[in-house]
N, C-alpha and C. Protein backbone atom coordinates (compact mmCIF):
# COMPACT_ATOMS: atom_id res chain seq x y z
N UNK A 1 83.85 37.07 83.08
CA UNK A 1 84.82 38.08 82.92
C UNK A 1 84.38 39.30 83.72
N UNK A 2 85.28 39.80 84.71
CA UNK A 2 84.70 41.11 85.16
C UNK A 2 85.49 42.22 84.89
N UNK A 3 85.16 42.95 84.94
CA UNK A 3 85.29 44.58 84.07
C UNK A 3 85.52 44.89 85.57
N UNK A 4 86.77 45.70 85.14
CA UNK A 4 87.26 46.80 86.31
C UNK A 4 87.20 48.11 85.58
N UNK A 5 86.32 48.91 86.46
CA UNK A 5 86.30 50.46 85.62
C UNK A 5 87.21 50.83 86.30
N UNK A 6 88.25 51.79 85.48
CA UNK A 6 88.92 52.85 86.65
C UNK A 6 88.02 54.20 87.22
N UNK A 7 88.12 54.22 88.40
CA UNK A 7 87.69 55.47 88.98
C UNK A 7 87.79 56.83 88.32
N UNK A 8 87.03 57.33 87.68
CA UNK A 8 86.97 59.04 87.39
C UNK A 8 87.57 59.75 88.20
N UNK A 9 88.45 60.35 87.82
CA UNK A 9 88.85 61.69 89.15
C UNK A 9 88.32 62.63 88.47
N UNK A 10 87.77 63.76 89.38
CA UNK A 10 87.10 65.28 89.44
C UNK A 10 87.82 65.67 89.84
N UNK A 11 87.69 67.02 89.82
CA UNK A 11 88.20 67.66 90.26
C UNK A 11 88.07 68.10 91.84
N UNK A 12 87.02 67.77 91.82
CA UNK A 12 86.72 67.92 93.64
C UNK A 12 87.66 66.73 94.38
N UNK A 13 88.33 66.06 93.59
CA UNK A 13 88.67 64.64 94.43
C UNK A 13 90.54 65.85 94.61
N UNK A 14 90.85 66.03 93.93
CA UNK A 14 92.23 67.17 94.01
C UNK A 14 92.07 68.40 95.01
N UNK A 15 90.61 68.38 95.44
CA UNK A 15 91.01 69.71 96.06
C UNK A 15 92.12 70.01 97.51
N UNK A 16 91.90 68.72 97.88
CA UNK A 16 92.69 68.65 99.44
C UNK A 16 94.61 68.76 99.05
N UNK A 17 94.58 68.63 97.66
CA UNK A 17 95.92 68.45 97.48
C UNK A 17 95.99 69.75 97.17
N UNK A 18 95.36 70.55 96.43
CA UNK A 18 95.84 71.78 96.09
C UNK A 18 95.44 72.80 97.09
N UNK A 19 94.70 72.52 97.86
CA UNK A 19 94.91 73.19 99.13
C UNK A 19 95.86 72.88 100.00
N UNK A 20 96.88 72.30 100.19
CA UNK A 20 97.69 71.44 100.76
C UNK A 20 99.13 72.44 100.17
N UNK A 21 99.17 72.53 98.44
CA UNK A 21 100.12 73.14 97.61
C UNK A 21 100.08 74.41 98.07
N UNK A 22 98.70 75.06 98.13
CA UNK A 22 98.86 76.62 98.18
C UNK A 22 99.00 77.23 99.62
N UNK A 23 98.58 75.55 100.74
CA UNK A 23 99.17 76.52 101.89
C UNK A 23 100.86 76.40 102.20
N UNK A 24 101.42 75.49 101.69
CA UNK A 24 102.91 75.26 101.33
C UNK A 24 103.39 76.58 100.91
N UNK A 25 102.90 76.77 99.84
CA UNK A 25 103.66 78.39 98.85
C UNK A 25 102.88 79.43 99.52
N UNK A 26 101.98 79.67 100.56
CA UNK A 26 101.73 80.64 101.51
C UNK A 26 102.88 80.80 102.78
N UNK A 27 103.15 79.63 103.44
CA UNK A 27 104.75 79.75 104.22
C UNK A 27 105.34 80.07 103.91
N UNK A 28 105.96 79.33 102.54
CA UNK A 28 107.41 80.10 101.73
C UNK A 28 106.99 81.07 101.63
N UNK A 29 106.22 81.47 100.95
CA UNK A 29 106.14 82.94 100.71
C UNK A 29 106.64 84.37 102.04
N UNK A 30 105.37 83.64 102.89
CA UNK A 30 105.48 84.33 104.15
C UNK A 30 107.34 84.34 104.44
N UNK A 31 107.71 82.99 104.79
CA UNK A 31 109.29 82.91 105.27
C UNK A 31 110.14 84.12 104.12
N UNK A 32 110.29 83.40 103.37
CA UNK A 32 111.11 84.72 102.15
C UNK A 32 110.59 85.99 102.17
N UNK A 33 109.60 86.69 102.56
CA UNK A 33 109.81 87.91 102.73
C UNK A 33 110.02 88.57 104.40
N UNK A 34 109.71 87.36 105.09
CA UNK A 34 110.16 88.06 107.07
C UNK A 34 112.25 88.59 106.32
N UNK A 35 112.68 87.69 105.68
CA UNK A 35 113.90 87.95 105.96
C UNK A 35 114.43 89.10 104.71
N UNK A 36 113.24 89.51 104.00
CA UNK A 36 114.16 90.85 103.36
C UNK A 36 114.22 92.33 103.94
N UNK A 37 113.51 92.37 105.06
CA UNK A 37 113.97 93.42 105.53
C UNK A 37 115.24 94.38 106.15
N UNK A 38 114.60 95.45 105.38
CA UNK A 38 116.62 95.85 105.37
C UNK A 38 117.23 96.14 106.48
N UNK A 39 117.99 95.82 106.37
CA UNK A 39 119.49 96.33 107.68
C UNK A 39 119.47 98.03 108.39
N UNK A 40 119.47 98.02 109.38
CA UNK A 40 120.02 99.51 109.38
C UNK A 40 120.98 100.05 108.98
N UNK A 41 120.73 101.27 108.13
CA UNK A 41 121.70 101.71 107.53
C UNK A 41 122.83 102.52 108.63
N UNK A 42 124.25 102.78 107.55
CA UNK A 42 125.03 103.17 108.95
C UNK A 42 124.96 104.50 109.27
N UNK A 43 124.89 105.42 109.97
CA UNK A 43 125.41 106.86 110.11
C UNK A 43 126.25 107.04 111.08
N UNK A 44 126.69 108.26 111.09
CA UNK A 44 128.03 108.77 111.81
C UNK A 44 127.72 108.46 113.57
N UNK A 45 128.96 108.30 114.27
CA UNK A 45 128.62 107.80 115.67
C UNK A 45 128.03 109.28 116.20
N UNK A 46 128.19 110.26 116.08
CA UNK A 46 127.70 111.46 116.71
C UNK A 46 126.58 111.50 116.86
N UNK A 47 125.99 111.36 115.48
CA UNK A 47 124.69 110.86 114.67
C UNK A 47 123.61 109.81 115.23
N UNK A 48 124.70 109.09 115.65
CA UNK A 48 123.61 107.94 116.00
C UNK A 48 123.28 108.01 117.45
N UNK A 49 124.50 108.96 118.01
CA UNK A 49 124.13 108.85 119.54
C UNK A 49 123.35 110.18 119.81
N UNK A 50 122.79 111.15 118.75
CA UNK A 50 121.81 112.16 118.73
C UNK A 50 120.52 111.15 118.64
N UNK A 51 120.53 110.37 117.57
CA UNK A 51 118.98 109.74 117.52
C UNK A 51 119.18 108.65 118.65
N UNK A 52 120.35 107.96 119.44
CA UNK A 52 120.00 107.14 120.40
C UNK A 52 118.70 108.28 121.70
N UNK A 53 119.49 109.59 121.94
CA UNK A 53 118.94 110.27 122.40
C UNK A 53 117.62 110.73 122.45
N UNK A 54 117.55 110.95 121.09
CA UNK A 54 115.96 111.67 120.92
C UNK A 54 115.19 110.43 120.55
N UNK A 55 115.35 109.62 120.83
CA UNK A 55 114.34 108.06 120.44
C UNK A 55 113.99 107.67 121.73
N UNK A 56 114.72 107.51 122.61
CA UNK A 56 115.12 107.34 124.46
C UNK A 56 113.93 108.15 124.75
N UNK A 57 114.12 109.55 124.15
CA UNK A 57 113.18 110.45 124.99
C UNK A 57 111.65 110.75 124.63
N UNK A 58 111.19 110.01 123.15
CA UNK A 58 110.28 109.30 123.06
C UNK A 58 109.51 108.31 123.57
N UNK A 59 110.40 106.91 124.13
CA UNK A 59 110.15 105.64 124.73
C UNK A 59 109.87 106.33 126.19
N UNK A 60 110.32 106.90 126.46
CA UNK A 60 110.25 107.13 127.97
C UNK A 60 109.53 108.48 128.43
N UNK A 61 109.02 108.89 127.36
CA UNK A 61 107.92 110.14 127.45
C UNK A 61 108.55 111.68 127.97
N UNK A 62 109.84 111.60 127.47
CA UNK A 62 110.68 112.80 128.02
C UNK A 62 110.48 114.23 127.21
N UNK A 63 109.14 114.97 127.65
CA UNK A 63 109.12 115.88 126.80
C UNK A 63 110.41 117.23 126.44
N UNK A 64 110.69 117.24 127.87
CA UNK A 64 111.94 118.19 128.13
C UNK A 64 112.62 117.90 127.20
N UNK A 65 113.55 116.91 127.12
CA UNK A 65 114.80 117.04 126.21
C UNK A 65 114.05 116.67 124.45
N UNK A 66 112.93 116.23 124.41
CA UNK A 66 112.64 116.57 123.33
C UNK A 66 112.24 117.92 122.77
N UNK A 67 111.75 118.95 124.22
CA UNK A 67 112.08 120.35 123.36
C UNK A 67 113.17 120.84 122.94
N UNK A 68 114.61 119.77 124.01
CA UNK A 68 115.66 121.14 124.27
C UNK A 68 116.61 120.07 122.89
N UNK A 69 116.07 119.46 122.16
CA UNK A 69 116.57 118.98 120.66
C UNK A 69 116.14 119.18 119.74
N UNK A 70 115.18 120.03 119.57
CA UNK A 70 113.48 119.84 118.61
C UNK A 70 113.97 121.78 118.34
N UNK A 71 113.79 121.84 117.10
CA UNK A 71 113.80 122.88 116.09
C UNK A 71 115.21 123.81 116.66
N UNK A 72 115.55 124.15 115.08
CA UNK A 72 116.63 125.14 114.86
C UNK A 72 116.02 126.16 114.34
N UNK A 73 116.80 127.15 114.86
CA UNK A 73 117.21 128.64 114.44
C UNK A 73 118.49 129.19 114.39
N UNK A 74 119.05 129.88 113.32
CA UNK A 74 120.43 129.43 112.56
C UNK A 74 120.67 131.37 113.43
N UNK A 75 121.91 131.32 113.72
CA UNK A 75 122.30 132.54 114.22
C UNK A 75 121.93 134.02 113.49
N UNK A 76 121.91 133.64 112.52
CA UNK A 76 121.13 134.86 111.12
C UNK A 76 120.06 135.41 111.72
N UNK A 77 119.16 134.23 111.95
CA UNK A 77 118.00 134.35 112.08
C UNK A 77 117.80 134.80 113.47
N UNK A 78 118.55 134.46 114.81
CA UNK A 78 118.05 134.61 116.34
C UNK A 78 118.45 136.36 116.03
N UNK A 79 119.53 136.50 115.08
CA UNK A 79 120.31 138.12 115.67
C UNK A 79 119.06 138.73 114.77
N UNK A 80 117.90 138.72 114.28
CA UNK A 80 117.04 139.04 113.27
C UNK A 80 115.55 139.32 114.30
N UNK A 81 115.92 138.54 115.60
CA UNK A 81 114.42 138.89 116.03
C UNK A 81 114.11 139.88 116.67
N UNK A 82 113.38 140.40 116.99
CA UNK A 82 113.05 141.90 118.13
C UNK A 82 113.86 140.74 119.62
N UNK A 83 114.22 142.36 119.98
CA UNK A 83 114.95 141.90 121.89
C UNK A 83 113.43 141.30 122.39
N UNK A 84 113.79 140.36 123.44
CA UNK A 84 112.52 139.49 124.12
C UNK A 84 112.31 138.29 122.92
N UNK A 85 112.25 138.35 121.96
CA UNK A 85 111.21 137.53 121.51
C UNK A 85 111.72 136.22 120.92
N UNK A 86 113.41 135.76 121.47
CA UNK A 86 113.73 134.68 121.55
C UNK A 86 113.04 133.70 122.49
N UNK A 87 112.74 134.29 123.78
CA UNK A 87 112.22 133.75 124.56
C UNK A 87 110.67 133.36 124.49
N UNK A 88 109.79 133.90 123.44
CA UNK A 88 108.73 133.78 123.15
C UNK A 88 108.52 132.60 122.16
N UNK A 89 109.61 132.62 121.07
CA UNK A 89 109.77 131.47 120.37
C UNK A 89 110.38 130.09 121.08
N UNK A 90 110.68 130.60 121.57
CA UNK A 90 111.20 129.13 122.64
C UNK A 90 110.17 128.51 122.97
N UNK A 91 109.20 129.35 123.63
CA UNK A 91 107.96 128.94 124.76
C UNK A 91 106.85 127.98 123.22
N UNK A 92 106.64 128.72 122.55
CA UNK A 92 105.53 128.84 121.03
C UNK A 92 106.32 127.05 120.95
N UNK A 93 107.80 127.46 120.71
CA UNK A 93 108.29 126.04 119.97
C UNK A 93 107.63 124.61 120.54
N UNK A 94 108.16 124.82 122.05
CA UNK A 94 108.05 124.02 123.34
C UNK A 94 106.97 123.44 123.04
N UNK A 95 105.79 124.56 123.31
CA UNK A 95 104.29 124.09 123.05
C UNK A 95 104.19 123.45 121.75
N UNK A 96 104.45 123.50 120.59
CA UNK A 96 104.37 122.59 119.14
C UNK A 96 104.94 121.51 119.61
N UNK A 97 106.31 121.02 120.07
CA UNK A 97 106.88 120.23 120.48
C UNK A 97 105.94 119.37 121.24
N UNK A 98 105.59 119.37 122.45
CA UNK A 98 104.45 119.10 123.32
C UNK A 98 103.15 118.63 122.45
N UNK A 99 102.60 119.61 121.58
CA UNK A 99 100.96 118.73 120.99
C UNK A 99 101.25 117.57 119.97
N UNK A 100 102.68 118.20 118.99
CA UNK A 100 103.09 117.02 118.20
C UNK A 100 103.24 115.42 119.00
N UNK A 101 103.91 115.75 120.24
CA UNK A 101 104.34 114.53 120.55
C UNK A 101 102.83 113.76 121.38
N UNK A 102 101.72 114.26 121.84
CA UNK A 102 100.87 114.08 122.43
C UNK A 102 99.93 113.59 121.19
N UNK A 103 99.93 114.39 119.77
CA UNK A 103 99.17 113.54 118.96
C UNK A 103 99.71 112.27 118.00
N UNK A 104 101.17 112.26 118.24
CA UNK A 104 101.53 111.20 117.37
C UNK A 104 101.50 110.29 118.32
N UNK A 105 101.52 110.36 119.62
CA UNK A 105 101.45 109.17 120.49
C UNK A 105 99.95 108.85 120.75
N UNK A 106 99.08 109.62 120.62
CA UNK A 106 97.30 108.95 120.60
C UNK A 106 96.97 108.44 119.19
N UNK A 107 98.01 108.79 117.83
CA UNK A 107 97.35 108.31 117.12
C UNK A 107 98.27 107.04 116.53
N UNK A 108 99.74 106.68 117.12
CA UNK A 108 100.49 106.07 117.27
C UNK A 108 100.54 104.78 118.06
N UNK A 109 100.36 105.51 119.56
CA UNK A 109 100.70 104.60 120.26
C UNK A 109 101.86 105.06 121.08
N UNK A 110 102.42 103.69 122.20
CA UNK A 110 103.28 104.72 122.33
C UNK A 110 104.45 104.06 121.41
N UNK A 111 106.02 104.33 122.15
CA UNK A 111 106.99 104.53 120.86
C UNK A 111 108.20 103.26 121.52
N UNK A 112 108.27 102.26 120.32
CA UNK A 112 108.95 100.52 120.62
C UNK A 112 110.23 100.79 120.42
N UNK A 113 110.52 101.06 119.11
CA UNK A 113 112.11 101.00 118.73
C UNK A 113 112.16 101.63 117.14
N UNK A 114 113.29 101.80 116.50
CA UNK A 114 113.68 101.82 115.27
C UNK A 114 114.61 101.77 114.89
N UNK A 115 114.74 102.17 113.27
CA UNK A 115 116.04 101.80 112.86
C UNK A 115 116.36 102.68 111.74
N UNK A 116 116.97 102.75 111.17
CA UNK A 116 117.63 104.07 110.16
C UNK A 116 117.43 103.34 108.86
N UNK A 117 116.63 103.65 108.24
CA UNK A 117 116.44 103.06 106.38
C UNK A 117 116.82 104.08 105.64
N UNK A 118 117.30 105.13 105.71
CA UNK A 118 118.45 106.07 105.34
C UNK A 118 119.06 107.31 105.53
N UNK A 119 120.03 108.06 104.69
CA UNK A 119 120.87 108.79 105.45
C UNK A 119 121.45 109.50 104.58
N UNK A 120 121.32 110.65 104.67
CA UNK A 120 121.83 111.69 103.74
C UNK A 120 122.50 112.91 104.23
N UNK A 121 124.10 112.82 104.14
CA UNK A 121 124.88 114.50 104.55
C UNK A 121 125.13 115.34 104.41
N UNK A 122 124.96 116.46 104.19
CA UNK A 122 125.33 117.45 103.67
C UNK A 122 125.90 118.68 104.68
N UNK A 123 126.81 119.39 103.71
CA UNK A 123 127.58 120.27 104.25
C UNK A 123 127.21 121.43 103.67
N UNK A 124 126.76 122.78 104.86
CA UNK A 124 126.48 124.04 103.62
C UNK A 124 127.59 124.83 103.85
N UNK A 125 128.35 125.47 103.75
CA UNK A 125 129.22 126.45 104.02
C UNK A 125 128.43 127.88 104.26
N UNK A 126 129.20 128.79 104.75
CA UNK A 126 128.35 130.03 105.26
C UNK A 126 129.25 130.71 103.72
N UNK A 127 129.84 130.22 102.40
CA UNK A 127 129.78 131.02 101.59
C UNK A 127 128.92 130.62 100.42
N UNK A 128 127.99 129.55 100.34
CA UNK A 128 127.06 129.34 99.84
C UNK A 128 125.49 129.88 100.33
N UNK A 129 125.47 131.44 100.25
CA UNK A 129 124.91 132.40 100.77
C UNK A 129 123.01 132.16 100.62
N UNK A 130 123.22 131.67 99.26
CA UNK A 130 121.78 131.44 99.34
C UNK A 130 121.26 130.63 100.02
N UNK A 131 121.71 129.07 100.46
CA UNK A 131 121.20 127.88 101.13
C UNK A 131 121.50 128.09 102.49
N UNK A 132 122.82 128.77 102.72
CA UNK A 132 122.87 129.05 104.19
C UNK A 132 121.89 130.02 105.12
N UNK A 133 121.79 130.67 104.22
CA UNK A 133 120.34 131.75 104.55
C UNK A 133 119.27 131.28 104.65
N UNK A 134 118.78 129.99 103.88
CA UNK A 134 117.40 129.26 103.84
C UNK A 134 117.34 128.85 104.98
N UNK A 135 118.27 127.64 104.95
CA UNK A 135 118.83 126.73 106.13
C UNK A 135 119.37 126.92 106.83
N UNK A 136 120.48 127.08 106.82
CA UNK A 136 121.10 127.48 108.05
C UNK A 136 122.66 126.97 107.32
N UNK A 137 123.90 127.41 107.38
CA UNK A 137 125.18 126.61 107.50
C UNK A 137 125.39 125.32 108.30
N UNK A 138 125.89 124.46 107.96
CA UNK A 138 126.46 123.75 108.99
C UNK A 138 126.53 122.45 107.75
N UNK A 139 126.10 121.13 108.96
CA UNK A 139 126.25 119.27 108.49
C UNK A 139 124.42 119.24 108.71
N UNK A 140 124.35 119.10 107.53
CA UNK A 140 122.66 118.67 107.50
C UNK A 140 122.65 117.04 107.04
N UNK A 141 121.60 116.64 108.34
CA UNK A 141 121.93 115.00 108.36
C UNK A 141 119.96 115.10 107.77
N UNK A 142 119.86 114.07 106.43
CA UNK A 142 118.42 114.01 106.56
C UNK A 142 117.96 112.80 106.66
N UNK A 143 117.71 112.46 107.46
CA UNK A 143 117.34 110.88 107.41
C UNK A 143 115.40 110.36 107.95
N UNK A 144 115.61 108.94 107.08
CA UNK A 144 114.24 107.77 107.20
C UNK A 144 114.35 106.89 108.35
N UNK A 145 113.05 107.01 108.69
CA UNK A 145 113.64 105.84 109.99
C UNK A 145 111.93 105.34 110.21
N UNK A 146 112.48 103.56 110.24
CA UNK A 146 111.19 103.21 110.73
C UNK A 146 110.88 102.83 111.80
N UNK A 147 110.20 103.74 112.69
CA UNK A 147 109.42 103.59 114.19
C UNK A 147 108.48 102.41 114.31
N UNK A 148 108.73 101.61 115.30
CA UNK A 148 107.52 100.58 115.64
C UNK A 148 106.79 101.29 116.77
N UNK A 149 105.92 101.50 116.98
CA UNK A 149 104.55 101.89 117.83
C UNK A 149 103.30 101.05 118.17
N UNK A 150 102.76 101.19 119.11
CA UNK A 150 102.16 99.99 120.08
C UNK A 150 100.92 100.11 119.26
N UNK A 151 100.09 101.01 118.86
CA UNK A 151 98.79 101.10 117.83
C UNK A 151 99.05 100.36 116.56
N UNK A 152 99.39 101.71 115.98
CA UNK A 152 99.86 101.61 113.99
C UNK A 152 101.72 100.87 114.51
N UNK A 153 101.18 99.67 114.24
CA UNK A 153 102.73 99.54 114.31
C UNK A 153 104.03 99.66 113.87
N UNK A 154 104.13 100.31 112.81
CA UNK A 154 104.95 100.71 111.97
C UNK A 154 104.72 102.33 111.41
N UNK A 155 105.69 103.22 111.82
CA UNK A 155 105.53 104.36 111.13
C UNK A 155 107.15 104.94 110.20
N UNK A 156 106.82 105.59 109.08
CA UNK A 156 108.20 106.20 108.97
C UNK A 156 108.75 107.65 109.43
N UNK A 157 109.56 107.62 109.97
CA UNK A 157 109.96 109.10 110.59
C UNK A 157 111.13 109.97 109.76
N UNK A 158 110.76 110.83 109.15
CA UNK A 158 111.64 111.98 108.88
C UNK A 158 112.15 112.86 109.50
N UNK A 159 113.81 112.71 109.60
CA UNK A 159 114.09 113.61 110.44
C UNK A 159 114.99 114.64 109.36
N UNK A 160 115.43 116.06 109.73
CA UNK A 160 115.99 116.95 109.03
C UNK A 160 116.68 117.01 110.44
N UNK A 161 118.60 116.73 110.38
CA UNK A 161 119.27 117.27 111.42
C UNK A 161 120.52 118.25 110.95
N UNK A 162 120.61 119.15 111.99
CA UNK A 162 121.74 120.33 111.58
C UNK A 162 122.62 120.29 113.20
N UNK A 163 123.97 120.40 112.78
CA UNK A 163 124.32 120.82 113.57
C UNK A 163 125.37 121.83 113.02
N UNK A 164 125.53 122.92 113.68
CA UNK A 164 126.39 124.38 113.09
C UNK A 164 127.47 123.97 112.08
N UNK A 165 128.58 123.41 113.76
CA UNK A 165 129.84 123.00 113.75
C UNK A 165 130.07 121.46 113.64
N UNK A 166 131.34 121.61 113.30
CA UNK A 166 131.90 119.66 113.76
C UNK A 166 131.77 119.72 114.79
N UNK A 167 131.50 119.94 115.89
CA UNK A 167 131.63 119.81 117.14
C UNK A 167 130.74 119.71 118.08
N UNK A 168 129.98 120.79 117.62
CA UNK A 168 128.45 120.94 117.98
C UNK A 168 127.29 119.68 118.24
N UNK A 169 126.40 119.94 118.77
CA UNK A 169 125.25 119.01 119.05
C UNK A 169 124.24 118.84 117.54
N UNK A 170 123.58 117.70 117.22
CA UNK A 170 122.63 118.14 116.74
C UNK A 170 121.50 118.43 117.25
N UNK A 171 120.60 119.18 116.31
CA UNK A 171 119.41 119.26 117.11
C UNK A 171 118.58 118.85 115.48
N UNK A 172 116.81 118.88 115.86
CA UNK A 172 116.10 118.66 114.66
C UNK A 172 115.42 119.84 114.16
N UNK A 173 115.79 119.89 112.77
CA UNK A 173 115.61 121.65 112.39
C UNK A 173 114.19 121.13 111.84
N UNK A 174 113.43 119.69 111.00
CA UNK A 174 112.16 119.74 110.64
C UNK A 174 111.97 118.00 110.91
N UNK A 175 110.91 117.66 111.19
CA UNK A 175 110.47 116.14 111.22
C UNK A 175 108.97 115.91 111.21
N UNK A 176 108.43 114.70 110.74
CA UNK A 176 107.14 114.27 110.32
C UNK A 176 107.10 112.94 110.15
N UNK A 177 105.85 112.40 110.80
CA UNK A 177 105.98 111.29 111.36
C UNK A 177 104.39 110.32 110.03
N UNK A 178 104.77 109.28 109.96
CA UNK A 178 103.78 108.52 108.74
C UNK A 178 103.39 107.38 108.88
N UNK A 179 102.33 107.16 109.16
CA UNK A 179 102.27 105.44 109.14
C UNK A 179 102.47 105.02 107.96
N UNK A 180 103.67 103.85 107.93
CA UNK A 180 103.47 102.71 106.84
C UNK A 180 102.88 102.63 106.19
N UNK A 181 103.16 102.97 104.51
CA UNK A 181 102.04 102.22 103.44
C UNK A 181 101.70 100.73 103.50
């Protein structure tokens, strides 16, 4: 009579399978989250063809028109300064404009693309005296946006935009730039 033992399984004899399982649910995993990233959100066409602008002049290292879009001063405030010294703030601005963009691009990289992760409008009226005085009157656009960059590849960008009138240009009254948590 011969005796057939069955083979013991260990646990070491499973390991190729459950390494097998967990690199399975490491793909899925990976796959299901490439595709939740969100959509760009929508904003106004004016809007979008201000940030087509000032994003352009990022990618392509255009400091000029990033001064001549880069910070507001609300009419309150220009008729408020000593004679001459519009022109001094211009120059002061220019130069901030200039080191900002020189250190977010050494510590950045330079600048790929983005997209709008949100968007907020507001309207001040010049008879809402207190906020118009802070800020300025006008369409205050505040928006998130995530920048891809050739270093830190991912940053989020805050922009604060005003423009007076409906009609008017925007320009960027405050912005700050973040790498990705």
């Amino acid at each position: 009579m011969s005796c057939i033992k069955p083979k013991k399984q260990t646990g070491l004899s499973n390991r190729p399978h459950i390494a097998t399982f967990f690199f399975f649910l490491l793909v899925l995993l990976l796959a299901c989250t490439r595709g939740k990233e969100q959509p760009s959100v929508s904003v106004p066409a004016d809007c979008q063809q201000f940030l087509d602008k000032y994003f352009d002049a990022w990618k392509s290292k255009d400091i000029a028109t990033l001064q001549a879009v880069s910070f507001y001063l609300s009419p309150a405030d220009r008729s408020r300064l000593p004679e001459g010294s519009l022109e001094i703030w211009r120059e002061s601005k220019n130069k901030l404009v200039t080191e900002n963009f020189e250190r977010v691009t050494r510590d950045f990289g330079d600048f790929k693309g983005y997209k709008v992760l949100r968007a907020k409008t507001t309207t001040i009226s010049p008879q809402d005296q207190l906020a118009a005085n802070t800020i300025g009157s006008g369409i205050h656009t505040e928006l998130v946006c995530k920048a891809k960059f050739s270093k830190k590849h991912d940053a989020h960008v805050g922009l604060h935009l005003i423009k007076e009138t409906e009609g008017s240009q925007y320009v960027v009254a405050a912005w700050n730039f973040q790498a990705e948590p």
